[in-house]
Every structure is written in structure tokens, then in C-alpha cells.
C-alpha atoms as a PDB file:
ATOM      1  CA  UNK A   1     -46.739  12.229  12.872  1.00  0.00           C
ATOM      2  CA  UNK A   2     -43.636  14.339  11.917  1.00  0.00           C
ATOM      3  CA  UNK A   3     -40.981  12.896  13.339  1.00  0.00           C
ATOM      4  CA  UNK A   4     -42.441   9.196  11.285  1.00  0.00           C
ATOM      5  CA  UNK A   5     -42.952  11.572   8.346  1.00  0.00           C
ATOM      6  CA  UNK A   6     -39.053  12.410   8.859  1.00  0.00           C
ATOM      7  CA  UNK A   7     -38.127   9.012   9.804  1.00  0.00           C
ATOM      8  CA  UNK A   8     -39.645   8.139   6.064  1.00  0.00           C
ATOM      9  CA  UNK A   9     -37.954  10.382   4.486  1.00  0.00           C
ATOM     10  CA  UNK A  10     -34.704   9.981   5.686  1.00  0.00           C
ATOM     11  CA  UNK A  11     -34.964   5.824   4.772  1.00  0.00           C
ATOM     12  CA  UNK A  12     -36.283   7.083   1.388  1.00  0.00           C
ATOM     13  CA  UNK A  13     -32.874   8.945   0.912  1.00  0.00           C
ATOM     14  CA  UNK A  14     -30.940   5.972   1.755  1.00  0.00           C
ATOM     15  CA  UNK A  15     -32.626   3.407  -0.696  1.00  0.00           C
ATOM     16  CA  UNK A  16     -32.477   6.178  -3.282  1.00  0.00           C
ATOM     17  CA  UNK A  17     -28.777   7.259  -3.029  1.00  0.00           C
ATOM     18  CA  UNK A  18     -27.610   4.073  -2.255  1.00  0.00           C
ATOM     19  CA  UNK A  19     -25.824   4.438   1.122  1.00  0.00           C
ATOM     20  CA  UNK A  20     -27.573   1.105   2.506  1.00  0.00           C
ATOM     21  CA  UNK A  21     -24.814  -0.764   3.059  1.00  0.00           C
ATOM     22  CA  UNK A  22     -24.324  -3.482   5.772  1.00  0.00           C
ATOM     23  CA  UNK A  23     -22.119  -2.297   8.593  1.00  0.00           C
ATOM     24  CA  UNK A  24     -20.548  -4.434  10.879  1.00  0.00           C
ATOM     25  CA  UNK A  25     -17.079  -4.212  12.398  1.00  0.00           C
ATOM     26  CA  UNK A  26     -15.343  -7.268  11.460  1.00  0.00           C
ATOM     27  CA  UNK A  27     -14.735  -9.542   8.914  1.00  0.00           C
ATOM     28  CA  UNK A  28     -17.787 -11.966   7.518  1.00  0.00           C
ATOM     29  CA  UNK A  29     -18.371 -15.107   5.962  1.00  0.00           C
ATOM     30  CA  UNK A  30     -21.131 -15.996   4.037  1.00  0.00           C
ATOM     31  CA  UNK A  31     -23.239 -17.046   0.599  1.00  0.00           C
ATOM     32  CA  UNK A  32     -24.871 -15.920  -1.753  1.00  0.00           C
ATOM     33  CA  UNK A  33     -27.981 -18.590  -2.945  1.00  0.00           C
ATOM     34  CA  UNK A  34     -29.745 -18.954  -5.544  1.00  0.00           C
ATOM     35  CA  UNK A  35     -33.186 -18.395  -4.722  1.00  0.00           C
ATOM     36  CA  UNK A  36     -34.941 -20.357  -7.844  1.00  0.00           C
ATOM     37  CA  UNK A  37     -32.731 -24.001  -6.767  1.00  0.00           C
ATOM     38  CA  UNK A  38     -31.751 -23.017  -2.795  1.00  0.00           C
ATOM     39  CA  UNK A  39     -28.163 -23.770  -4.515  1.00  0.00           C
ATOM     40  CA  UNK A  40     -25.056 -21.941  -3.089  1.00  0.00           C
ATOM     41  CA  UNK A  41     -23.757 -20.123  -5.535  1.00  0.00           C
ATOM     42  CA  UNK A  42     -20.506 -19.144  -4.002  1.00  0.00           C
ATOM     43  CA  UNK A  43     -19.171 -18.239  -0.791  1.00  0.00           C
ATOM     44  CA  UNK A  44     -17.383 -15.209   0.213  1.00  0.00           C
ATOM     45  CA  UNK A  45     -15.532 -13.248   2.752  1.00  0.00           C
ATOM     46  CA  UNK A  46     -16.194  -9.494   3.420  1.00  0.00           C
ATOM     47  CA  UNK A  47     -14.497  -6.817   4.978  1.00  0.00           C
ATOM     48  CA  UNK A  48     -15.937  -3.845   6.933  1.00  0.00           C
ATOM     49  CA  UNK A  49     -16.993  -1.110   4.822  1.00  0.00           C
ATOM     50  CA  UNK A  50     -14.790   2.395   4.901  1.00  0.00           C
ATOM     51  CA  UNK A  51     -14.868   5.326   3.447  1.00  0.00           C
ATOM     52  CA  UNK A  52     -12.047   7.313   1.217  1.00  0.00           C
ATOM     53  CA  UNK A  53      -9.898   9.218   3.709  1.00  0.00           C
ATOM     54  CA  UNK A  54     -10.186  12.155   1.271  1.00  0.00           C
ATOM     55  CA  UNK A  55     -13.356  14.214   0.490  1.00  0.00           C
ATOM     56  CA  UNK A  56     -15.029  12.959  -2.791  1.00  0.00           C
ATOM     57  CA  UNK A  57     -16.949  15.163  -4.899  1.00  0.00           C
ATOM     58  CA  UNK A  58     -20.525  14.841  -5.817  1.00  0.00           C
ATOM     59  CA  UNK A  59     -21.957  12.277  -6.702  1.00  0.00           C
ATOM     60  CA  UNK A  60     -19.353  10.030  -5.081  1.00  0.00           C
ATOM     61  CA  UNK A  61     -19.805  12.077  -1.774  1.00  0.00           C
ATOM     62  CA  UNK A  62     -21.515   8.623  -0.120  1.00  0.00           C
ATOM     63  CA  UNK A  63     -19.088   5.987  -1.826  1.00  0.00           C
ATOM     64  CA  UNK A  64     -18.428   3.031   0.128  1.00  0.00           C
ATOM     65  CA  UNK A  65     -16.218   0.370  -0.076  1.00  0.00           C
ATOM     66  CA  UNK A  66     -15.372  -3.430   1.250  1.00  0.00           C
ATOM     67  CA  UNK A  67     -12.418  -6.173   0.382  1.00  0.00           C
ATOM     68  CA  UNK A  68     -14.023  -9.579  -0.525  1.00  0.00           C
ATOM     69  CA  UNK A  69     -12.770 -12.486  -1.017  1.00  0.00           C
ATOM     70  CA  UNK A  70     -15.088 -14.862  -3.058  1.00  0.00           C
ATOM     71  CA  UNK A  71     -15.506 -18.519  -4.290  1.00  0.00           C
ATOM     72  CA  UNK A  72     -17.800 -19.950  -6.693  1.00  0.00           C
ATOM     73  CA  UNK A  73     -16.885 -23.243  -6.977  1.00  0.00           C
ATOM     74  CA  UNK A  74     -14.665 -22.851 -10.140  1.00  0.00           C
ATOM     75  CA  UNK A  75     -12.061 -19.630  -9.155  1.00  0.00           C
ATOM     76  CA  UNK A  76     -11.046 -17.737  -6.449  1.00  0.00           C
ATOM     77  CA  UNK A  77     -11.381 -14.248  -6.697  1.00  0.00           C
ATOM     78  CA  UNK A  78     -10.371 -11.288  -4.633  1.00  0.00           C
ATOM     79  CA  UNK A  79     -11.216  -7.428  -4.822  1.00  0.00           C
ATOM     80  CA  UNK A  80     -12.833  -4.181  -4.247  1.00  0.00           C
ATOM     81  CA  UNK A  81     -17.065  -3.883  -4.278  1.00  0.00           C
ATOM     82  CA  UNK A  82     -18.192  -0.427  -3.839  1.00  0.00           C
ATOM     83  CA  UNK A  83     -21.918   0.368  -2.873  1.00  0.00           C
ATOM     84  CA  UNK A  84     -22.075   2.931  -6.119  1.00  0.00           C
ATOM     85  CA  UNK A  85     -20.776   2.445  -9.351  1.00  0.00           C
ATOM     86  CA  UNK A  86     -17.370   3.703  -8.846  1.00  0.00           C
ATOM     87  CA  UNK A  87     -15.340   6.149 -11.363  1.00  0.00           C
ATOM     88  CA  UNK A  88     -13.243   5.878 -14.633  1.00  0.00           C
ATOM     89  CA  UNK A  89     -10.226   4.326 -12.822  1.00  0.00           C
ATOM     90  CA  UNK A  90      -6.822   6.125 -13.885  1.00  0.00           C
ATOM     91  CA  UNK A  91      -3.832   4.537 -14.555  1.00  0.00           C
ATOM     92  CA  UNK A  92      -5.483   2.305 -17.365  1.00  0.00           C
ATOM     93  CA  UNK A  93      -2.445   0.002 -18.083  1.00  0.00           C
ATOM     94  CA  UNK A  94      -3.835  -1.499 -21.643  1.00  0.00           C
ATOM     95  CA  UNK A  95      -5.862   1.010 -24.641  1.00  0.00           C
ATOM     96  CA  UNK A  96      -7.134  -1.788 -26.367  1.00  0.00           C
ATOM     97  CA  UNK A  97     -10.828  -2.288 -26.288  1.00  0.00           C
ATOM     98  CA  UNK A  98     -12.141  -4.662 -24.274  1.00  0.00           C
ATOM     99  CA  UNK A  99     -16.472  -5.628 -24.122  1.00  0.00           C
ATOM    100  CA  UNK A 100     -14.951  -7.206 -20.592  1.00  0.00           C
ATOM    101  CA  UNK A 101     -13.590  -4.273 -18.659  1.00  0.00           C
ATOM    102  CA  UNK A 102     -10.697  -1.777 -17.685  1.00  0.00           C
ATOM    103  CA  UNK A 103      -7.354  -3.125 -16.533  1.00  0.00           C
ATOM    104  CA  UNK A 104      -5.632  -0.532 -14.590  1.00  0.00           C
ATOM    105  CA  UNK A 105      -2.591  -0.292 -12.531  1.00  0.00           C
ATOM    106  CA  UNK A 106      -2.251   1.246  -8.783  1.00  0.00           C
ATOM    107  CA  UNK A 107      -0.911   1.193  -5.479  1.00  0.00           C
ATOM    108  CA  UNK A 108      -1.676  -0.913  -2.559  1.00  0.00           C
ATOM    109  CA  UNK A 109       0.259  -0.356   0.603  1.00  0.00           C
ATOM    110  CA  UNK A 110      -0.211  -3.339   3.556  1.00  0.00           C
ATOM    111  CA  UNK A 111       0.247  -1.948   7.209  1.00  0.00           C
ATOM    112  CA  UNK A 112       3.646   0.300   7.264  1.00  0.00           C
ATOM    113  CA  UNK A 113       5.175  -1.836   4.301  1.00  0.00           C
ATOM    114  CA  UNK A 114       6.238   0.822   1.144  1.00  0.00           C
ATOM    115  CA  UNK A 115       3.589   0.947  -1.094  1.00  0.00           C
ATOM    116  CA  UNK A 116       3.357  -1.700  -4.399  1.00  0.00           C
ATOM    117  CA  UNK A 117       1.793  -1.569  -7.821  1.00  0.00           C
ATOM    118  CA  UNK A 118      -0.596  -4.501  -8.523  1.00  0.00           C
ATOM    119  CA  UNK A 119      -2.822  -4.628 -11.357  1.00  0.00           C
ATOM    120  CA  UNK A 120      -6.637  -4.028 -11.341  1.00  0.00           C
ATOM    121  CA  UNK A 121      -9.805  -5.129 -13.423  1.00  0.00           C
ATOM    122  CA  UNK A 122     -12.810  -3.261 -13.468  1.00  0.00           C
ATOM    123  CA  UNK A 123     -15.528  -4.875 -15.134  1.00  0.00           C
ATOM    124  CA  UNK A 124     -17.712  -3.394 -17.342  1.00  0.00           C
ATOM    125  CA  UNK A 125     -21.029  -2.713 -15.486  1.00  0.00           C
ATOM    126  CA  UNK A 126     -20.051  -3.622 -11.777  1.00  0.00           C
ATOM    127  CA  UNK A 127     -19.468  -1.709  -8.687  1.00  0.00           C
ATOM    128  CA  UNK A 128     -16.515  -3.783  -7.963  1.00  0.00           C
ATOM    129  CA  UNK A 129     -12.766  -4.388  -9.063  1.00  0.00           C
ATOM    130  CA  UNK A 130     -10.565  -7.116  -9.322  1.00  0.00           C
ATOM    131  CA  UNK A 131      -7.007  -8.239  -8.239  1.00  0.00           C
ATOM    132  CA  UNK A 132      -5.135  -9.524 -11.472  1.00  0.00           C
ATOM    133  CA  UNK A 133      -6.131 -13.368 -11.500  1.00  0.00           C
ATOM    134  CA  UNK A 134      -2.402 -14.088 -11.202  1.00  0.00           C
ATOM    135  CA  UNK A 135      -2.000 -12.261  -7.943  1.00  0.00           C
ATOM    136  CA  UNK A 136      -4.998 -13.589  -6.207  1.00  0.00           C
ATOM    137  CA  UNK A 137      -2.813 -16.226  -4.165  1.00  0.00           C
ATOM    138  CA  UNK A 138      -0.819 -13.985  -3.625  1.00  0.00           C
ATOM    139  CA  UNK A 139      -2.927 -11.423  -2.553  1.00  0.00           C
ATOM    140  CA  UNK A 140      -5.688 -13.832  -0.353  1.00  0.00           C
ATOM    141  CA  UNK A 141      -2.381 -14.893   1.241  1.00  0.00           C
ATOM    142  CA  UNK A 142      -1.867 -11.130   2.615  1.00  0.00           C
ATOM    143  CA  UNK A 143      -4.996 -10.105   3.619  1.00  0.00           C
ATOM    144  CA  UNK A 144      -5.032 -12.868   5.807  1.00  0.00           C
ATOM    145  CA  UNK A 145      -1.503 -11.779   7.831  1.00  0.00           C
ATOM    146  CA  UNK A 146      -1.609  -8.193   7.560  1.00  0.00           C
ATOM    147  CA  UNK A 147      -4.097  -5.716  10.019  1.00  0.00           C
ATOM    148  CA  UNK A 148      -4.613  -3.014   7.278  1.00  0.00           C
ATOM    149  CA  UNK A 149      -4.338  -2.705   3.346  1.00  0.00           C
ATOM    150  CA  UNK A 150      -4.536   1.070   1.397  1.00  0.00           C
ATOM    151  CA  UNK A 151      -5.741   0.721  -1.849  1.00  0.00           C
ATOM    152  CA  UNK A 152      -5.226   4.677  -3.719  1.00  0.00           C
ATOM    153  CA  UNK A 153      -7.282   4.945  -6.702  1.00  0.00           C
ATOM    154  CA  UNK A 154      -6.876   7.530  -9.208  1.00  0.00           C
ATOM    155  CA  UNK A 155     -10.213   8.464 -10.329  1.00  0.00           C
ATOM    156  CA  UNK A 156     -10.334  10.572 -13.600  1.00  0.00           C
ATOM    157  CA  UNK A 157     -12.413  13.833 -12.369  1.00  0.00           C
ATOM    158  CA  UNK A 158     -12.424  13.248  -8.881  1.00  0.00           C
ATOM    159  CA  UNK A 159      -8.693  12.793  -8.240  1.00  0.00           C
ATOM    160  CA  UNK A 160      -6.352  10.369  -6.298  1.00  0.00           C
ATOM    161  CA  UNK A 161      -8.587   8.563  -3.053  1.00  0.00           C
ATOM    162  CA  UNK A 162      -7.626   5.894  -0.572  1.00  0.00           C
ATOM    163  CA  UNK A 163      -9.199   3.547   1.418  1.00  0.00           C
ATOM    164  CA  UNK A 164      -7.924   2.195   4.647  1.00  0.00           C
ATOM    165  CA  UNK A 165      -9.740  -1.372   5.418  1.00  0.00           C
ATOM    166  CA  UNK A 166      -9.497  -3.583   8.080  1.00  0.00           C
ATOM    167  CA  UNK A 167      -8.237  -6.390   8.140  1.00  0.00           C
ATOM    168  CA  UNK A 168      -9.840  -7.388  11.438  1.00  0.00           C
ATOM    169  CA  UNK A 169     -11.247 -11.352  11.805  1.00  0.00           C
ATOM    170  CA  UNK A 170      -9.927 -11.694   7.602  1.00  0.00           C
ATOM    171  CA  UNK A 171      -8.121 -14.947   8.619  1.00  0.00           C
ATOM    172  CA  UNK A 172     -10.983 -16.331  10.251  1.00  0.00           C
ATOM    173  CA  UNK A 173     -13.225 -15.026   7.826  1.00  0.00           C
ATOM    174  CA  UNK A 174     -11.677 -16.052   4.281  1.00  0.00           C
ATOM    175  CA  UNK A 175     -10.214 -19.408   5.700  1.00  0.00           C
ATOM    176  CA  UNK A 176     -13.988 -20.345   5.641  1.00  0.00           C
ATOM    177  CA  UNK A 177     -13.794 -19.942   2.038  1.00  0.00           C
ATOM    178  CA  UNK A 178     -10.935 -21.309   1.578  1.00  0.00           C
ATOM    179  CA  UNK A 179     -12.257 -24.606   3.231  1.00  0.00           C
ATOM    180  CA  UNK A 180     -14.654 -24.713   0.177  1.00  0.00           C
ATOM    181  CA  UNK A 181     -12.134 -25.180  -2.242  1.00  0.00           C
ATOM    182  CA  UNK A 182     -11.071 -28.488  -0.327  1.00  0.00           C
ATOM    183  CA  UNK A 183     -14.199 -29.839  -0.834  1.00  0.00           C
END
């Protein structure tokens, strides 16, 4: 009786604080549907999640993150999805007011390569970012040859944080999406 008591418990944390997160090792394709017309209503490509390499604060302690690769029929997109709502990035490249989001600026290094600036969106609301539209060629192009991307985020309160993902199975993985657009 304790140790299901304890076993409760500990789920109830999870669902609460958000952790649940799928794990898996490798790249994944899939879709999301709509469950009112069983319609697809896009397809994507998923990374495995990681963690920052640095120590985050509370209540970012559990933050998660996953690369994502994602087509809804219209546009490709490409970016960052984070199981909490992540920080006030830094590095905000624009001060005008926008009802649509934050465009910031940061560094991305792939595998031993020097380190580049690319730009970022975060949209207002959502636990993800977003390659600049005009990079995401560019940038679905790269995760698909390189092994590893670092994405450093400067976080206003909690400091600068990377994230080392995979990029494990990605060609495999995001080609399937890719195939889509051929359609």
C-alpha cells in the first residue's frame, strides 16, 4: 500500500511539473491529427529531448528541450519546443512591439564548426522557438548532415544555457517530412 501510495505520488509530480516528456533515443517521425475530421494536420520530425548542460534555476530546474522539424501542408518550419514555457530570451534583436512574438538573435554551433548567429522567433504563448523563416532551408539542410547542433540561449534571470541535441536518425527522420512536401 505504500510503495503504490509513493508510486502515485511520484506520477502526480510529473503531470504537475511538467517533466512528462517522451524519451526515446533517436530521431522520430510522425503527425499530429485532428481528432474532430481524422485529418493530418502536419507532419513532423523530432529530436531526442536534452537537457541544458548548465544548472538552471528554479522553476526551470526540469526544462526540456527537442529540435523539430515540422510540415503542415503550407510551410516548413524548423525549431526549438521546450516541455515548459521557456524564459524571456536575451538578445532581442527588434524593440518594436509585436502581438506575434520576440525575435531574438543567438548562437548555434554544429559539431566542432565555430559558432554562428542565426535569428530566433519566440511566439507569444508557446513553449517553442523558431528558426528565421529565411533560414529554414538552410537550416533543415544541416540538421540533416551534421551529428550535433548547440543552441546557447541567453535567458534574462537565469543566464546564458546550452543545449547539446542529437542529431542521431535526423536524415531519416525529417526526409519523411520532406517527402510530404512532394506530394
Amino acid at each position: 500500500m505504500k510503495s503504490q501510495l509513493k508510486i502515485l505520488v511520484f506520477f502526480m509530480f510529473l503531470v504537475i511539473t511538467g517533466v512528462v516528456f517522451p524519451y526515446y533515443t533517436r530521431w522520430l517521425f510522425g503527425t499530429e491529427v485532428d481528432v474532430m475530421t481524422d485529418k493530418i494536420k502536419f507532419w513532423y520530425a523530432i529530436s531526442p529531448e536534452t537537457a541544458p548542460l548548465e544548472k538552471v534555476a528554479f522553476p526551470y530546474e526540469n526544462i526540456r528541450a527537442a529540435v523539430f522539424v515540422k510540415y503542415d501542408g503550407n510551410q516548413l518550419t524548423s525549431g526549438i519546443v521546450f516541455n515548459l514555457y521557456p524564459p524571456i530570451p536575451g538578445g532581442v534583436v527588434s524593440r518594436e512591439e509585436s502581438d506575434e512574438g520576440i525575435p531574438f538573435e543567438t548562437r548555434i554551433r554544429w559539431d566542432n564548426q565555430e559558432p554562428v548567429k542565426v535569428k530566433f522567433f519566440q511566439p507569444v504563448l508557446s513553449k517553442m522557438i523558431l528558426f528565421d523563416r529565411k533560414i529554414t532551408i538552410e537550416i533543415v539542410n544541416k540538421l540533416m548532415k551534421h551529428n550535433t547542433l548547440i543552441v546557447e540561449l541567453d535567458w534574462l534571470l537565469w543566464g546564458v544555457k546550452h543545449f547539446k541535441f542529437s542529431l542521431d536518425g535526423s536524415k531519416d527522420a525529417i526526409s519523411q517530412v520532406l517527402r510530404k512536401i512532394k506530394k
